[in-house]
C-alpha atoms as a PDB file:
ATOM      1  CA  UNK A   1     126.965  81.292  77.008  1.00  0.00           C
ATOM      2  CA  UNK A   2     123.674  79.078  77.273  1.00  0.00           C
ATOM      3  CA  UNK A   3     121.392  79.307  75.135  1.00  0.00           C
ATOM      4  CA  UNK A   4     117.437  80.243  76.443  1.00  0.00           C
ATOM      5  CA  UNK A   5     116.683  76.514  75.587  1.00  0.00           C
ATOM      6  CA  UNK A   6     119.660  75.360  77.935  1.00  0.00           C
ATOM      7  CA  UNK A   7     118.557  78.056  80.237  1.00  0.00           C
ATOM      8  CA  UNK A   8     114.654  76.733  80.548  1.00  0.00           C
ATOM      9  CA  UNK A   9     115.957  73.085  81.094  1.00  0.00           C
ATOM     10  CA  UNK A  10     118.357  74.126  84.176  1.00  0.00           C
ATOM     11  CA  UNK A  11     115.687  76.670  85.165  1.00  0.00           C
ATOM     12  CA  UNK A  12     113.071  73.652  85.676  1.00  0.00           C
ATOM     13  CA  UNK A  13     114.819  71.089  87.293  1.00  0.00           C
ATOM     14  CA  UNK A  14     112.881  71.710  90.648  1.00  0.00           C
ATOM     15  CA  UNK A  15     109.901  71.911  89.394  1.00  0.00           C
ATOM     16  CA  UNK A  16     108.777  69.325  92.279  1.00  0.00           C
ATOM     17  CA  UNK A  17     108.651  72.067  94.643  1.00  0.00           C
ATOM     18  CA  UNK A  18     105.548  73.255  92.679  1.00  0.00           C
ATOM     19  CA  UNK A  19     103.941  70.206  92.730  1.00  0.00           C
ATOM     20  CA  UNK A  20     104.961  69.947  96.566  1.00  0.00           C
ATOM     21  CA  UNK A  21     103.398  72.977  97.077  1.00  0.00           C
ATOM     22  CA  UNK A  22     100.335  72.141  95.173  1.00  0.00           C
ATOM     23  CA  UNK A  23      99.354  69.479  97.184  1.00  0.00           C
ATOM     24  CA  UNK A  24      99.855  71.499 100.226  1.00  0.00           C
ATOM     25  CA  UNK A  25      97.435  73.871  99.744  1.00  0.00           C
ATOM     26  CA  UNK A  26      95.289  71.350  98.350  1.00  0.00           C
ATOM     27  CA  UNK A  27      95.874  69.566 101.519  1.00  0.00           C
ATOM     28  CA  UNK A  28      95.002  72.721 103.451  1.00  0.00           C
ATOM     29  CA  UNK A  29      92.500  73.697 101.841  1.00  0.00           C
ATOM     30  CA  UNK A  30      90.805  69.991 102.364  1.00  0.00           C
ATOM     31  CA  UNK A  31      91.644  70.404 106.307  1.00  0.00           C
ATOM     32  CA  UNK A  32      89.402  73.578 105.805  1.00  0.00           C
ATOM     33  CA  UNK A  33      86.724  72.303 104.460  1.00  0.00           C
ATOM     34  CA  UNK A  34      86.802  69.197 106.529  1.00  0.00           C
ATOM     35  CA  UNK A  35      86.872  71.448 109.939  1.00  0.00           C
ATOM     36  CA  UNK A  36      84.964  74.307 109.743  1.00  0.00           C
ATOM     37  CA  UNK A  37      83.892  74.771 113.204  1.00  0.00           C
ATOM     38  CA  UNK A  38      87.338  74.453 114.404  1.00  0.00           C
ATOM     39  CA  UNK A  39      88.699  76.839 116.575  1.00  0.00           C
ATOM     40  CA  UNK A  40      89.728  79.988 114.970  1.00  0.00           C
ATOM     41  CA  UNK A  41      93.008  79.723 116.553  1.00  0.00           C
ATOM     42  CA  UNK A  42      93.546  76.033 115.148  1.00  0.00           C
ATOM     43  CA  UNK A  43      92.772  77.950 111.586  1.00  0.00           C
ATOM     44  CA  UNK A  44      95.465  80.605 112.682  1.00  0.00           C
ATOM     45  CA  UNK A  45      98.670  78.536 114.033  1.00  0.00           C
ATOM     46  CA  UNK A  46      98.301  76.134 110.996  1.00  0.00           C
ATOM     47  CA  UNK A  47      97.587  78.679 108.340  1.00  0.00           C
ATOM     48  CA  UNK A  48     100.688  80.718 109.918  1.00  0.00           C
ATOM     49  CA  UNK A  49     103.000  77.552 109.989  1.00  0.00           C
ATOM     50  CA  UNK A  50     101.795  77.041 106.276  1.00  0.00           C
ATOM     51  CA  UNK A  51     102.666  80.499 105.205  1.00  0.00           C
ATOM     52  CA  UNK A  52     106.153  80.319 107.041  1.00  0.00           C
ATOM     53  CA  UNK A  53     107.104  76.522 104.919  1.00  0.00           C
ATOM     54  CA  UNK A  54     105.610  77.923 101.750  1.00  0.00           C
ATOM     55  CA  UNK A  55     107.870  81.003 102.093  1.00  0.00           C
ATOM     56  CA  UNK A  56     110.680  78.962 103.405  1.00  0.00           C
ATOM     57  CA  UNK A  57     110.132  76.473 100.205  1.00  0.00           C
ATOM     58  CA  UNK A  58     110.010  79.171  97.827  1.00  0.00           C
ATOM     59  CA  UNK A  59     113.245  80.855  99.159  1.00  0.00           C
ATOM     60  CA  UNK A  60     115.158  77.622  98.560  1.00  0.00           C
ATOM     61  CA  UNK A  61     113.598  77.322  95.088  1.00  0.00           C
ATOM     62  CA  UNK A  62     114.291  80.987  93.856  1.00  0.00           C
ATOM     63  CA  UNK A  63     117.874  80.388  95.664  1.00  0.00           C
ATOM     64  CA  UNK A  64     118.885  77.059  93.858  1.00  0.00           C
ATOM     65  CA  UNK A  65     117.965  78.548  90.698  1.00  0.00           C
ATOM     66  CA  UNK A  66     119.026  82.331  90.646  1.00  0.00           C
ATOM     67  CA  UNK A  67     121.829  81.717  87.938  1.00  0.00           C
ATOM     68  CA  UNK A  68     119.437  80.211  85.766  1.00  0.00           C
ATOM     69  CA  UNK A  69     115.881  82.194  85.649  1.00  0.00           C
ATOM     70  CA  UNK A  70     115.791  85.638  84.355  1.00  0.00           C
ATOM     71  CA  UNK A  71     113.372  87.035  86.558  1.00  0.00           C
ATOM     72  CA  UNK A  72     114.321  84.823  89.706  1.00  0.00           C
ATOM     73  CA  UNK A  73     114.148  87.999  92.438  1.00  0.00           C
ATOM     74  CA  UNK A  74     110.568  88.132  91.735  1.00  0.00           C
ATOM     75  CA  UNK A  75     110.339  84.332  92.841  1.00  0.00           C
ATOM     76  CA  UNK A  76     112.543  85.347  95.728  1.00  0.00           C
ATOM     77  CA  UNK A  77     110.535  88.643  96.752  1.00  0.00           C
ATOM     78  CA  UNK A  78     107.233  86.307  96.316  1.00  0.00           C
ATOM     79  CA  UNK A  79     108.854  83.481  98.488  1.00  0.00           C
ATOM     80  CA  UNK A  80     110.118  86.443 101.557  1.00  0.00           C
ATOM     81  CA  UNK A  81     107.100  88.060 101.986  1.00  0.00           C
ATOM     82  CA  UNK A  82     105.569  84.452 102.385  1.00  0.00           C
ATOM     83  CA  UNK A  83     108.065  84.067 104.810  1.00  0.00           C
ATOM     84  CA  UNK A  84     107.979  87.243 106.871  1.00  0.00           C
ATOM     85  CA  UNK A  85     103.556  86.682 107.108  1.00  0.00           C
ATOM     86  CA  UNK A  86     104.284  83.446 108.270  1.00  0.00           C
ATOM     87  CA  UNK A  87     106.444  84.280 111.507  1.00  0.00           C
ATOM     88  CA  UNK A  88     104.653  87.257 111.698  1.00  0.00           C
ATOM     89  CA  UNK A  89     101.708  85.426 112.127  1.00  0.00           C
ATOM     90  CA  UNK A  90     103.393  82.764 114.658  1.00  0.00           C
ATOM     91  CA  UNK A  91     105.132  85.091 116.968  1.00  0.00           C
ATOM     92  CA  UNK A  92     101.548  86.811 117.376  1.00  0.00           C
ATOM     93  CA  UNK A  93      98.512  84.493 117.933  1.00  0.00           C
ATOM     94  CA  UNK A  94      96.138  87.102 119.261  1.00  0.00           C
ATOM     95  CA  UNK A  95      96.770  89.841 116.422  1.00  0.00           C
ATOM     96  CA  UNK A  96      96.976  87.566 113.621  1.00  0.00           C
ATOM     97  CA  UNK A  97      93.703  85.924 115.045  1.00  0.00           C
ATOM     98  CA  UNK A  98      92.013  89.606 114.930  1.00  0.00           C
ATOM     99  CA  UNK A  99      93.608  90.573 111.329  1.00  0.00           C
ATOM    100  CA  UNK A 100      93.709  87.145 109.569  1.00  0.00           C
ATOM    101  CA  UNK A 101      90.932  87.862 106.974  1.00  0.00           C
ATOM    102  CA  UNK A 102      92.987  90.586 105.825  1.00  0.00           C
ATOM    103  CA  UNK A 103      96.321  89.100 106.326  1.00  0.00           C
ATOM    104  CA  UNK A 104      94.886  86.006 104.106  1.00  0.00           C
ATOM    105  CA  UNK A 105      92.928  88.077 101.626  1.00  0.00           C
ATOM    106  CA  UNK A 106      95.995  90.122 100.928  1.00  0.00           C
ATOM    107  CA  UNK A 107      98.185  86.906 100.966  1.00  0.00           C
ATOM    108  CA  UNK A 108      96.016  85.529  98.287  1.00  0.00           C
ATOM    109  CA  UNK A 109      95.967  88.470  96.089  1.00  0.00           C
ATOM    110  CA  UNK A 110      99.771  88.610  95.908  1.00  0.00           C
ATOM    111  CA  UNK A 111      99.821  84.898  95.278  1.00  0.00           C
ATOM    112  CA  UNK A 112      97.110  85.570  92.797  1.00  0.00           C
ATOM    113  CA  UNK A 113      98.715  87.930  90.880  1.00  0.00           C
ATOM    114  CA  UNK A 114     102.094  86.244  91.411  1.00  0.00           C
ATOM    115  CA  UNK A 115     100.443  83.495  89.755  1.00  0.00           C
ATOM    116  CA  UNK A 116      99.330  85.427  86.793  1.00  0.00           C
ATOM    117  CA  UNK A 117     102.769  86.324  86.119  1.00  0.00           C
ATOM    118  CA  UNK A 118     104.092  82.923  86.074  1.00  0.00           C
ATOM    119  CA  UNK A 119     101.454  81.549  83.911  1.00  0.00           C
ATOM    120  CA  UNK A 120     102.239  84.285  81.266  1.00  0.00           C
ATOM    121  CA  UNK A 121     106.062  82.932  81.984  1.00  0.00           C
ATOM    122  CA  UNK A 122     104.846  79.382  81.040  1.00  0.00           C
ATOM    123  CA  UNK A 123     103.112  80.981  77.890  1.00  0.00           C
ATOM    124  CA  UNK A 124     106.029  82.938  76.913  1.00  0.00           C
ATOM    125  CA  UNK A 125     108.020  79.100  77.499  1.00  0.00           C
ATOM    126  CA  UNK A 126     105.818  77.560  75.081  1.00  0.00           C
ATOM    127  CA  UNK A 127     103.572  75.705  77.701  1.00  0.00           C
ATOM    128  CA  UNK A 128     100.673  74.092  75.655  1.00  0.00           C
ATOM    129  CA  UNK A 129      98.402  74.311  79.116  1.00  0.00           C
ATOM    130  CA  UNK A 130      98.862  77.623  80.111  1.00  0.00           C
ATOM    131  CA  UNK A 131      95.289  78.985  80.047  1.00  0.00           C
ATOM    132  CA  UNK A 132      94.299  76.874  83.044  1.00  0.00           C
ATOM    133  CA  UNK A 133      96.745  78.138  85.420  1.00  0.00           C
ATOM    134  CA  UNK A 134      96.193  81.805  84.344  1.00  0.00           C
ATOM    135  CA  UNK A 135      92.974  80.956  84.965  1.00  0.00           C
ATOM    136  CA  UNK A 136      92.905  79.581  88.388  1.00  0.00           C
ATOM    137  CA  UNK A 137      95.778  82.362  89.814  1.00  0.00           C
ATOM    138  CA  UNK A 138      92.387  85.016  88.365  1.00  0.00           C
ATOM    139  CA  UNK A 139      90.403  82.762  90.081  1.00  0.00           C
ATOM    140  CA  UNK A 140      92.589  83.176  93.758  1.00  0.00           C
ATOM    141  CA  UNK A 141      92.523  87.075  92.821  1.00  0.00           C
ATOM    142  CA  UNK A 142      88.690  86.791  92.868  1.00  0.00           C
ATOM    143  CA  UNK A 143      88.330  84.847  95.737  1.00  0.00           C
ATOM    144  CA  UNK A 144      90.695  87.551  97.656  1.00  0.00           C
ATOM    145  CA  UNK A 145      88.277  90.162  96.793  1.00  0.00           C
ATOM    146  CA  UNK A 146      85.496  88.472  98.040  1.00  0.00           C
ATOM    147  CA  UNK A 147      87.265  87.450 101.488  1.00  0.00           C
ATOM    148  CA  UNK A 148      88.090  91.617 101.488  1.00  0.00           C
ATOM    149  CA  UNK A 149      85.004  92.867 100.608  1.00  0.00           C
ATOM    150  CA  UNK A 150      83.392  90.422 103.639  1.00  0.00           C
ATOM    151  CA  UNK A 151      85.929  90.529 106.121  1.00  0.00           C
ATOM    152  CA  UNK A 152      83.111  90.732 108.889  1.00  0.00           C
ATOM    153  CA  UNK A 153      80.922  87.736 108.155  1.00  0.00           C
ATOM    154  CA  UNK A 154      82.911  85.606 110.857  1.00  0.00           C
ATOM    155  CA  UNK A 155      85.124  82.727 110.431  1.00  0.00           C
ATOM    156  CA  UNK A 156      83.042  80.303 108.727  1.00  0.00           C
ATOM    157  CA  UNK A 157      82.814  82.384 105.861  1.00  0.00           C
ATOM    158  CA  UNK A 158      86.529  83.529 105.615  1.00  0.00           C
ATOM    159  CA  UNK A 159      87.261  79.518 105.939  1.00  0.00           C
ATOM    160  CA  UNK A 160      84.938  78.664 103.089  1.00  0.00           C
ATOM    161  CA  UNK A 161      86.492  81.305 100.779  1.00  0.00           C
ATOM    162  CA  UNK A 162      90.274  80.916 101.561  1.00  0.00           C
ATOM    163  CA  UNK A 163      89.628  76.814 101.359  1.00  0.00           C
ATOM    164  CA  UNK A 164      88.305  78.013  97.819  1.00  0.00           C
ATOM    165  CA  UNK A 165      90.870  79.988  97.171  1.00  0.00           C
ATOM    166  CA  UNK A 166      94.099  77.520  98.639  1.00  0.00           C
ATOM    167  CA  UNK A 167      92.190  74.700  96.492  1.00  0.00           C
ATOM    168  CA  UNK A 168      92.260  76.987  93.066  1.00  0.00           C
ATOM    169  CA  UNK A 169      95.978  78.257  93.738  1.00  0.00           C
ATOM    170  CA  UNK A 170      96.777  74.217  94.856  1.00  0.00           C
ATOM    171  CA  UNK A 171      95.659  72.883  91.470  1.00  0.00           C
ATOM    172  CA  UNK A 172      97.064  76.117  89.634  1.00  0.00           C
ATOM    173  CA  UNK A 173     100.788  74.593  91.465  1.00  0.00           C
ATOM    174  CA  UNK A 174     100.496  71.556  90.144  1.00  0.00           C
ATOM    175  CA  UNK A 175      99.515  72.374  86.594  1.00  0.00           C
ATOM    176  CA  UNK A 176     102.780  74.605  86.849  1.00  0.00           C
ATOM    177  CA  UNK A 177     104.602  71.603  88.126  1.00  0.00           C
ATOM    178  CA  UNK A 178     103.664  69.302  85.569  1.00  0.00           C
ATOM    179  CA  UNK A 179     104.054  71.996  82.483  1.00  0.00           C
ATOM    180  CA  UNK A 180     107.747  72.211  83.764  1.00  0.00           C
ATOM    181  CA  UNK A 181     108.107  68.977  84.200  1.00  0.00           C
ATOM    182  CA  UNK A 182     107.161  68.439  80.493  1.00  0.00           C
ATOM    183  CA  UNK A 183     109.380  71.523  79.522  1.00  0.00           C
ATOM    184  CA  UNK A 184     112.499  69.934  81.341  1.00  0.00           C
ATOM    185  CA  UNK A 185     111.679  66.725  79.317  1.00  0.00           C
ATOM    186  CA  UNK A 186     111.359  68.203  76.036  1.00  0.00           C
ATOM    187  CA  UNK A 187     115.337  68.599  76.375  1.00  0.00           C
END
């Protein structure tokens, strides 16, 4: 039987996929900011192609490791519904076009609070930095509210807050990456 030490080390030996990740939204979110008057449709097909490699990414991850982390159906649950939005979202350009802000805003919030959980995984792991992700998956939560509670105020606004948002959960990826990586290295 392994012990949770042996466990943890197994557990994080993808924790490039995080970091991957992180630099995708970051990425993303830098396309957002750096287009905002594109086409709403541009927004759409790339933000659904996003949603469907993040899902896909996430399924492999919580796959590869499902012997080794205790809680690794939440990973897996987190990682299909990213992958169900996303071909959701390509199959239908028109009705993801007219219910994107709430598609996204309710994306976000799951990832938010998704994140919260992990972070209070890396606490529970020992994680020195753990704060700073906790607080940047709050800080996606927050910025989901705000895309909800403004769902009307057109595309430039929805673009603004979900490049916010894809930035704060980017960075909160790769502080997760690199706390694993230090956790697999500890070993």
């Amino acid at each position: 039987m392994k012990t949770f030490v042996e466990s943890l080390n197994s557990a994080v030996r993808n924790w490039w996929l995080s970091l991957l990740l992180g630099v995708l939204y970051i990425a993303l979110a830098i396309w957002l900011f750096a287009n905002p008057l594109a086409s709403y449709v541009a927004i759409s097909i790339v933000f659904s192609v996003f949603m469907f490699l993040s899902g896909l990414s996430g399924v492999i991850f919580a796959l590869g490791n499902r012997h080794l982390l205790a809680n690794w159906g939440w990973y897996l649950s987190s990682a299909i519904i990213d992958l169900l939005i996303g071909i959701f979202l390509v199959a239908s350009p028109e009705l993801s076009m007219a219910v994107l802000s709430y598609v996204l805003a309710f994306w976000l919030l799951f990832r938010g609070f998704s994140g919260i959980g992990h972070a209070t995984d890396l606490r529970r792991y020992g994680a020195p930095n753990w704060g700073w992700s906790l607080a940047l998956a709050i800080l996606a939560v927050l910025f989901a509210i705000g895309i909800l509670m403004v769902p009307a105020a057109g595309a430039a606004t929805v673009v603004v807050m979900v490049g916010c948002a894809l930035l704060a959960f980017g960075i909160f990826r790769i502080l997760v990456a690199f706390e694993l990586k230090k956790l697999h290295k500890l070993q």
